[in-house]
N, C-alpha and C. Protein backbone atom coordinates (compact mmCIF):
# COMPACT_ATOMS: atom_id res chain seq x y z
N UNK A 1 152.43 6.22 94.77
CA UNK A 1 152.52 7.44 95.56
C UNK A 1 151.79 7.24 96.89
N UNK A 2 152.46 7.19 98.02
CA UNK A 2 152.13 7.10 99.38
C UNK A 2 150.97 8.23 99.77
N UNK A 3 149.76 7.99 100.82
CA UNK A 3 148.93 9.50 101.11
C UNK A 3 149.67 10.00 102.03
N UNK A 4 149.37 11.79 102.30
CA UNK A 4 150.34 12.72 102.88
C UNK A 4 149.48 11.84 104.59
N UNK A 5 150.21 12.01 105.61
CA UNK A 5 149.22 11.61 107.00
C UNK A 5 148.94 13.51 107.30
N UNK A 6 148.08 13.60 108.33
CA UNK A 6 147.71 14.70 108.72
C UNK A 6 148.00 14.50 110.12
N UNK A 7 148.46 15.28 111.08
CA UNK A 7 148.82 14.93 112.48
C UNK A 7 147.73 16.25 112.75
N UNK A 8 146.37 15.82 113.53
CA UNK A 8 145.62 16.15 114.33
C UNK A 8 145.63 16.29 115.92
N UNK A 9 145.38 17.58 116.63
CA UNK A 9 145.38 17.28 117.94
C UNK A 9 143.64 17.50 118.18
N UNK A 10 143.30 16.50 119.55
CA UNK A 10 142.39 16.31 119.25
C UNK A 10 141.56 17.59 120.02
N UNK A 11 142.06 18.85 120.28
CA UNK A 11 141.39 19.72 120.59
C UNK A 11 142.34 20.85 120.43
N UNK A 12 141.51 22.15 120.12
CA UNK A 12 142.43 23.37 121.03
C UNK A 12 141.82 24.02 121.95
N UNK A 13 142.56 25.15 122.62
CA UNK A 13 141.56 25.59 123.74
C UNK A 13 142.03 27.31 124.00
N UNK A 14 141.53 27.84 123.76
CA UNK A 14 141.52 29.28 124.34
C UNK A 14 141.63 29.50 125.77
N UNK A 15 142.81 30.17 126.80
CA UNK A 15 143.08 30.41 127.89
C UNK A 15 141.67 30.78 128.58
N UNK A 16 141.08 30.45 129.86
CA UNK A 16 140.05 30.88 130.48
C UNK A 16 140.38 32.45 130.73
N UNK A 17 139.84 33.66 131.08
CA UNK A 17 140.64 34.37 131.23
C UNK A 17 140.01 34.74 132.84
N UNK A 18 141.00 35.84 133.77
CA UNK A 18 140.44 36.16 135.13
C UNK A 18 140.31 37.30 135.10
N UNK A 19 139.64 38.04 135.78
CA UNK A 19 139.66 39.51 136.13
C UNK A 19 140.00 39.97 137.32
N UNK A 20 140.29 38.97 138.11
CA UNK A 20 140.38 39.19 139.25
C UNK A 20 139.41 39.36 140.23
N UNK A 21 138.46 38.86 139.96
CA UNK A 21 137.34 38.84 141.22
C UNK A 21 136.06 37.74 140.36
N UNK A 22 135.55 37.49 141.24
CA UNK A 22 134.53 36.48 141.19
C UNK A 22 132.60 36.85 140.33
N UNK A 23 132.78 36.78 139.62
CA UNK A 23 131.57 37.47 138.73
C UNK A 23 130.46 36.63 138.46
N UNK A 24 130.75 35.12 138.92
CA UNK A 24 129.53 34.31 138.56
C UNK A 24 127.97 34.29 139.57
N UNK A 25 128.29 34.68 140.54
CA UNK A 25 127.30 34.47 141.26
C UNK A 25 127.11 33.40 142.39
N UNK A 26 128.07 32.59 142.32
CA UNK A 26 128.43 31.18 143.36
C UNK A 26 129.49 31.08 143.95
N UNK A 27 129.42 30.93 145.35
CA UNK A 27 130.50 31.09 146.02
C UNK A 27 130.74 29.79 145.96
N UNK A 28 131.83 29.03 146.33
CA UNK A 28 131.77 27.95 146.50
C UNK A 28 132.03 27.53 148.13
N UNK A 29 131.41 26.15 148.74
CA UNK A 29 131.51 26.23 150.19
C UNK A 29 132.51 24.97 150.65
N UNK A 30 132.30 24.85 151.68
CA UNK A 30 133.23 23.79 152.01
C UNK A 30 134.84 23.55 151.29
N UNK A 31 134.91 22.54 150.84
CA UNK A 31 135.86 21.76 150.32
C UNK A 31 135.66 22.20 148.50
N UNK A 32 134.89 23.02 148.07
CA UNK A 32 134.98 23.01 146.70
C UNK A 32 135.36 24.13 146.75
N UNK A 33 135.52 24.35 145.08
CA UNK A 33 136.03 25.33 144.42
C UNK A 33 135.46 25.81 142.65
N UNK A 34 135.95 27.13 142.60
CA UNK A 34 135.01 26.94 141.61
C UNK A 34 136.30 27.45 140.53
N UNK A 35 135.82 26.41 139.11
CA UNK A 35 137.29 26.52 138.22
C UNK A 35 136.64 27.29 136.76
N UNK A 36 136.68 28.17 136.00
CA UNK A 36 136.51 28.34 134.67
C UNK A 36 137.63 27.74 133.82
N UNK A 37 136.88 26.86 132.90
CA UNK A 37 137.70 25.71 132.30
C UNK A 37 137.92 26.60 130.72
N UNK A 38 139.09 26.29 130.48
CA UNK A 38 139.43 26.52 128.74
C UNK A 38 138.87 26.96 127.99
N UNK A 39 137.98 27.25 126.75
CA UNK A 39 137.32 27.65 126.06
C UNK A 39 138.16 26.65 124.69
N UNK A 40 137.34 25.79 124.43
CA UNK A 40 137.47 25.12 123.30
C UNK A 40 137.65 25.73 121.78
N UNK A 41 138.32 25.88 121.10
CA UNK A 41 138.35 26.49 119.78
C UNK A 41 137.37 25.75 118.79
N UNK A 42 136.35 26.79 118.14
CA UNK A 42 135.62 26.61 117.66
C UNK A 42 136.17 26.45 115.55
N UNK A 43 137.44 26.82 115.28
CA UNK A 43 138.16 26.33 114.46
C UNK A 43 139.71 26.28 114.60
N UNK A 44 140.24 25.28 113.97
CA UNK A 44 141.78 25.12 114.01
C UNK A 44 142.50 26.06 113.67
N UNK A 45 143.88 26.09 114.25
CA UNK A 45 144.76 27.20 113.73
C UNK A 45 145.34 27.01 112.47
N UNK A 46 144.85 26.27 111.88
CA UNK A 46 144.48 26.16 110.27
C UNK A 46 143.20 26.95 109.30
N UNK A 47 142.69 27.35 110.40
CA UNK A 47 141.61 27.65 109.66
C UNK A 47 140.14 26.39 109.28
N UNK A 48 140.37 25.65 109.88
CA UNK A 48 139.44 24.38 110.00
C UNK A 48 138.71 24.57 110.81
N UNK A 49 137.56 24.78 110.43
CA UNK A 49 135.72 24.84 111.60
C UNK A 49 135.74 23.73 111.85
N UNK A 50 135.53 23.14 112.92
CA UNK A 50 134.99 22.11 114.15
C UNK A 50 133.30 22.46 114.27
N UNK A 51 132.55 21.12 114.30
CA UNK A 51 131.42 21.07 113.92
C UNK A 51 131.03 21.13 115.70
N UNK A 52 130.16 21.98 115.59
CA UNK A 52 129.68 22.25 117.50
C UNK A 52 129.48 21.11 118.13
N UNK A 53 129.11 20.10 117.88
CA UNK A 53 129.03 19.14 118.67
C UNK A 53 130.72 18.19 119.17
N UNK A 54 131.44 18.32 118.06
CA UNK A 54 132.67 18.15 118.44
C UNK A 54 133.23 18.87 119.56
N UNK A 55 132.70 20.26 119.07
CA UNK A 55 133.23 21.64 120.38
C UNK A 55 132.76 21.66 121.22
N UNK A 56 131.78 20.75 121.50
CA UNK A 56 130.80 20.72 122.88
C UNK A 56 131.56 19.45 123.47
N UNK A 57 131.99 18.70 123.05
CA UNK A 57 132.43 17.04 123.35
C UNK A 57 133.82 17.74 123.98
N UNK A 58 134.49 18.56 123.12
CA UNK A 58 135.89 18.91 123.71
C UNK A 58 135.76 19.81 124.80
N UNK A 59 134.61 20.91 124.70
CA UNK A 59 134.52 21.71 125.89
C UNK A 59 134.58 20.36 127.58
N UNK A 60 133.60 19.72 127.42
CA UNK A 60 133.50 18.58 128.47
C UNK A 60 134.75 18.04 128.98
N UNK A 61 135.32 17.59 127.75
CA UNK A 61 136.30 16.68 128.25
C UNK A 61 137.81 17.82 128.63
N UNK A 62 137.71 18.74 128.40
CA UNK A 62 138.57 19.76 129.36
C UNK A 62 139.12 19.76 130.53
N UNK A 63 140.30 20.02 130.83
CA UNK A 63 140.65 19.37 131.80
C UNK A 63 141.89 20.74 132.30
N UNK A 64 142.10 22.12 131.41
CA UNK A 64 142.41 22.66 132.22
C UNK A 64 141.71 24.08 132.66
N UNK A 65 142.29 25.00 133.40
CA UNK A 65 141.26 26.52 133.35
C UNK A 65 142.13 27.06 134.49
N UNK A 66 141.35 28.23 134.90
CA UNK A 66 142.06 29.08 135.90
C UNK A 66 140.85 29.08 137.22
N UNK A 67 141.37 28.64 138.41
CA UNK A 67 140.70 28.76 139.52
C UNK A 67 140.40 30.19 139.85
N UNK A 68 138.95 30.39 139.97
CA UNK A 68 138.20 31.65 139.97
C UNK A 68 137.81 31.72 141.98
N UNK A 69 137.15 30.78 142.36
CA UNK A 69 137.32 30.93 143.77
C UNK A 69 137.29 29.82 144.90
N UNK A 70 137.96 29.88 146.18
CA UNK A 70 138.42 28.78 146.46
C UNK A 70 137.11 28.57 148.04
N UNK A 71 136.58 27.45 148.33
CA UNK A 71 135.75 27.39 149.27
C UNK A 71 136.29 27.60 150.25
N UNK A 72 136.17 27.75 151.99
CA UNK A 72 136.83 28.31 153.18
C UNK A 72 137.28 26.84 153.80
N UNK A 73 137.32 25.97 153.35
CA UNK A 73 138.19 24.63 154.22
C UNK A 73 138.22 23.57 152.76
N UNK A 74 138.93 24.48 151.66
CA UNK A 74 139.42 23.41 150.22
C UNK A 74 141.44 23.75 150.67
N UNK A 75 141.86 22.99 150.26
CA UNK A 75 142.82 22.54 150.85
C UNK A 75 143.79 22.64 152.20
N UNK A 76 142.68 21.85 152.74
CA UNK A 76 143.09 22.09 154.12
C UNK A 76 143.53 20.46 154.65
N UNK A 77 143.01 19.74 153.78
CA UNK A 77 143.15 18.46 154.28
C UNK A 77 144.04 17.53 152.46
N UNK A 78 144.41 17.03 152.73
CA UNK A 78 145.15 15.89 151.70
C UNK A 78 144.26 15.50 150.52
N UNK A 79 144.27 14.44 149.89
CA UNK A 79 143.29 14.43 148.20
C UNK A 79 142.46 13.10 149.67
N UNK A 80 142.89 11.94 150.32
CA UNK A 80 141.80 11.22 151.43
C UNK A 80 141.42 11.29 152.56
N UNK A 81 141.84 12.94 152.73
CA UNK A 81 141.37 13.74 154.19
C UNK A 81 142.10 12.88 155.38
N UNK A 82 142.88 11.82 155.25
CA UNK A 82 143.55 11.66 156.42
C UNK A 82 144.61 12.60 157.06
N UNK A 83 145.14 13.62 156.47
CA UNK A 83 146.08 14.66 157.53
C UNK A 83 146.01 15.54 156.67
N UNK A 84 146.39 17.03 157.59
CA UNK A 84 146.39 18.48 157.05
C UNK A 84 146.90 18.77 155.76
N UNK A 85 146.75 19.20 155.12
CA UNK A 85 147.41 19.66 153.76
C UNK A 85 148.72 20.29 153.82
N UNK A 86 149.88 19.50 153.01
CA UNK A 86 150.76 21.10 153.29
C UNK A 86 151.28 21.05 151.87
N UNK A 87 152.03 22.13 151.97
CA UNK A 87 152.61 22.64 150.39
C UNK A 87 151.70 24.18 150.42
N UNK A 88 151.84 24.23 148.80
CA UNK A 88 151.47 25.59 148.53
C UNK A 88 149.92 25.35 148.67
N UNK A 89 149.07 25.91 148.89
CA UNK A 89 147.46 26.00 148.56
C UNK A 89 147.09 27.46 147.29
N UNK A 90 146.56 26.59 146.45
CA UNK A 90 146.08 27.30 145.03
C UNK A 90 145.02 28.22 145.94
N UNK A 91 145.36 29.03 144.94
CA UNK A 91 144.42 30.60 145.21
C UNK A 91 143.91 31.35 143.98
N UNK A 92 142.76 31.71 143.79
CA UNK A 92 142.24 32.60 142.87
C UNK A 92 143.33 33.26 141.90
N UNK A 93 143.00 32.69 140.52
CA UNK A 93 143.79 33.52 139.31
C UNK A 93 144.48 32.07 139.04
N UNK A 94 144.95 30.65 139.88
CA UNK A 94 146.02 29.77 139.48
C UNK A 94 145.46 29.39 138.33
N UNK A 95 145.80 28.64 137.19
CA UNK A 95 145.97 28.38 136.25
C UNK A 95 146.04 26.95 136.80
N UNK A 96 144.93 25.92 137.01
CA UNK A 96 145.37 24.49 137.21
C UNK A 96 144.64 23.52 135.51
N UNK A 97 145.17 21.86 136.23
CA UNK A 97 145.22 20.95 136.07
C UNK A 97 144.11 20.70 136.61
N UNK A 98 142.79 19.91 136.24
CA UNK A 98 142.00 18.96 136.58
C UNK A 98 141.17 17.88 136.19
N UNK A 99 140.81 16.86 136.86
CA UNK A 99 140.10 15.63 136.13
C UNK A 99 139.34 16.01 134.90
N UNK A 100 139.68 15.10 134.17
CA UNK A 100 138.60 15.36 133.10
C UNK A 100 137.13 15.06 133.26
N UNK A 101 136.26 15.73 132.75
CA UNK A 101 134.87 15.68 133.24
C UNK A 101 134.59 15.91 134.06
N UNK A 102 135.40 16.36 135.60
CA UNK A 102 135.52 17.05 136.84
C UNK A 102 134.07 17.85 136.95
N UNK A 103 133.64 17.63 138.15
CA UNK A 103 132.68 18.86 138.41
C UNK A 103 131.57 19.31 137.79
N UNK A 104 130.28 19.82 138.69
CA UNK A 104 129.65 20.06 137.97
C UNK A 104 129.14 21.13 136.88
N UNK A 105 128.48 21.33 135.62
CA UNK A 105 128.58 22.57 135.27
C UNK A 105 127.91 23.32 135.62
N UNK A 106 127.77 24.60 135.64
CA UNK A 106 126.62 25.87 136.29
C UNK A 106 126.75 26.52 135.49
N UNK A 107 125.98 27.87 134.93
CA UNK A 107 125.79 28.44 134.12
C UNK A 107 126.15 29.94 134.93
N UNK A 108 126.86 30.76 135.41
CA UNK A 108 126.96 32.14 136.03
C UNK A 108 126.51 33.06 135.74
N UNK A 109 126.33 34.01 136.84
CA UNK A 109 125.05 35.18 136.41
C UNK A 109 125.54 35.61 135.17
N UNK A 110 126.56 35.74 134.57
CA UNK A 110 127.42 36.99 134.03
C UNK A 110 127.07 36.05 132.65
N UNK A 111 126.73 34.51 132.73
CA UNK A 111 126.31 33.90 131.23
C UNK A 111 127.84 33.60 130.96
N UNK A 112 128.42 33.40 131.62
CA UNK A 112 130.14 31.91 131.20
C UNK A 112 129.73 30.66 132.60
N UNK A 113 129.89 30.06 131.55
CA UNK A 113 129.77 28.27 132.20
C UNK A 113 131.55 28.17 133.17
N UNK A 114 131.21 27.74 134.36
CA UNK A 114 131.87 27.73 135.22
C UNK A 114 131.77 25.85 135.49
N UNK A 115 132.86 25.32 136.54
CA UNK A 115 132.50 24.22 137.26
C UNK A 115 132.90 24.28 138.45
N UNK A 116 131.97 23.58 139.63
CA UNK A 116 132.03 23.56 140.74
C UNK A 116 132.61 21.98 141.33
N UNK A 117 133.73 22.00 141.61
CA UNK A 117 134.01 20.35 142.05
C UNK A 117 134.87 20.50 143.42
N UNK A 118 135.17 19.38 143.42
CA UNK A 118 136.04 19.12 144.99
C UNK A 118 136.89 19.39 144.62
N UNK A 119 138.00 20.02 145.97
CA UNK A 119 139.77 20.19 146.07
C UNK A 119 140.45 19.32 145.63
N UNK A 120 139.91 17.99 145.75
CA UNK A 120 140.94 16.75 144.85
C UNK A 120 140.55 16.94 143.75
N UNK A 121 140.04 17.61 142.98
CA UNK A 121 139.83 17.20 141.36
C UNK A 121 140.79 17.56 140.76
N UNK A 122 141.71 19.10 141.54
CA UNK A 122 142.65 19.72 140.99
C UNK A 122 143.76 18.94 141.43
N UNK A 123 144.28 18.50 140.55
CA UNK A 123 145.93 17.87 140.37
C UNK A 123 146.92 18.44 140.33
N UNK A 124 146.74 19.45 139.80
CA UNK A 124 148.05 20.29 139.75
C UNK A 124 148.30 21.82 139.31
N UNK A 125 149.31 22.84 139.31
CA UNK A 125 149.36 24.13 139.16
C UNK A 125 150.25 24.04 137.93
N UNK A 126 149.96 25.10 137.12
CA UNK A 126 150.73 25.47 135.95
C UNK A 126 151.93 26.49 136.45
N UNK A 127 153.27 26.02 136.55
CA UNK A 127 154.19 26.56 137.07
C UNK A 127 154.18 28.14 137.05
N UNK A 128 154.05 29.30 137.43
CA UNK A 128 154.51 31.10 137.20
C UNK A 128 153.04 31.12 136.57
N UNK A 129 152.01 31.08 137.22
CA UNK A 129 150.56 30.88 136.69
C UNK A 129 149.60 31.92 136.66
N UNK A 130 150.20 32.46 137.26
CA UNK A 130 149.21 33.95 137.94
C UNK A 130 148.75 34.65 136.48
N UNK A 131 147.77 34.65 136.42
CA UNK A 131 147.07 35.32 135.09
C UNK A 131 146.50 36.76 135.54
């Protein structure tokens, strides 16, 4: 008798959510931006608890969230600043894509962990994103 396999993903993540305005306490300046990343599930949609340090490892390695606010000259220039930016420019509420481990973390007045990184960290928009 063969064992059953189990197909594991190696995280889940609860949508960041927005309210529409900026509650942490940090503006961001220049070229950054500030992203609230995913919220890691603290058990599977099985019903399987994840041991916190796992949930802390997956919170990190997170890689998507919803852009909360954008600095006054973040995409204005390309991901190697050699010419102007064009296309759409992400705006407060997008729903992006970014590096994993991206940015640094901060803790916001309001007590939710935010990250502060550069305009290139974000890769990309989640298509009809507006949350």
């Amino acid at each position: 008798m063969q064992p059953k396999l189990l197909s594991i993903k190696k995280a889940e993540y609860l949508p960041a959510p927005y309210f529409g305005r900026n509650e942490s306490g940090c503006i961001p300046i220049g070229d950054r931006v500030l992203v609230r990343a995913d919220i890691a599930m603290s058990a599977t949609t099985g019903g399987i608890a994840i041991p916190e340090q796992m949930q802390e490892r997956a919170q990190l390695a997170g890689s998507t969230g919803v852009l909360i606010e954008v600095g006054e000259d973040a995409f204005s220039w390309n991901f190697d600043r050699s010419r102007p930016w064009q296309g759409y420019k992400p705006v407060a509420g997008d729903r992006v894509y970014f590096d994993r481990y991206a940015g640094k973390i901060i803790l916001g007045k309001d007590g939710v962990e935010y990250r502060i990184m550069d305009d290139k960290c974000i890769g990309g928009i989640e298509k009809g994103s507006k949350t």
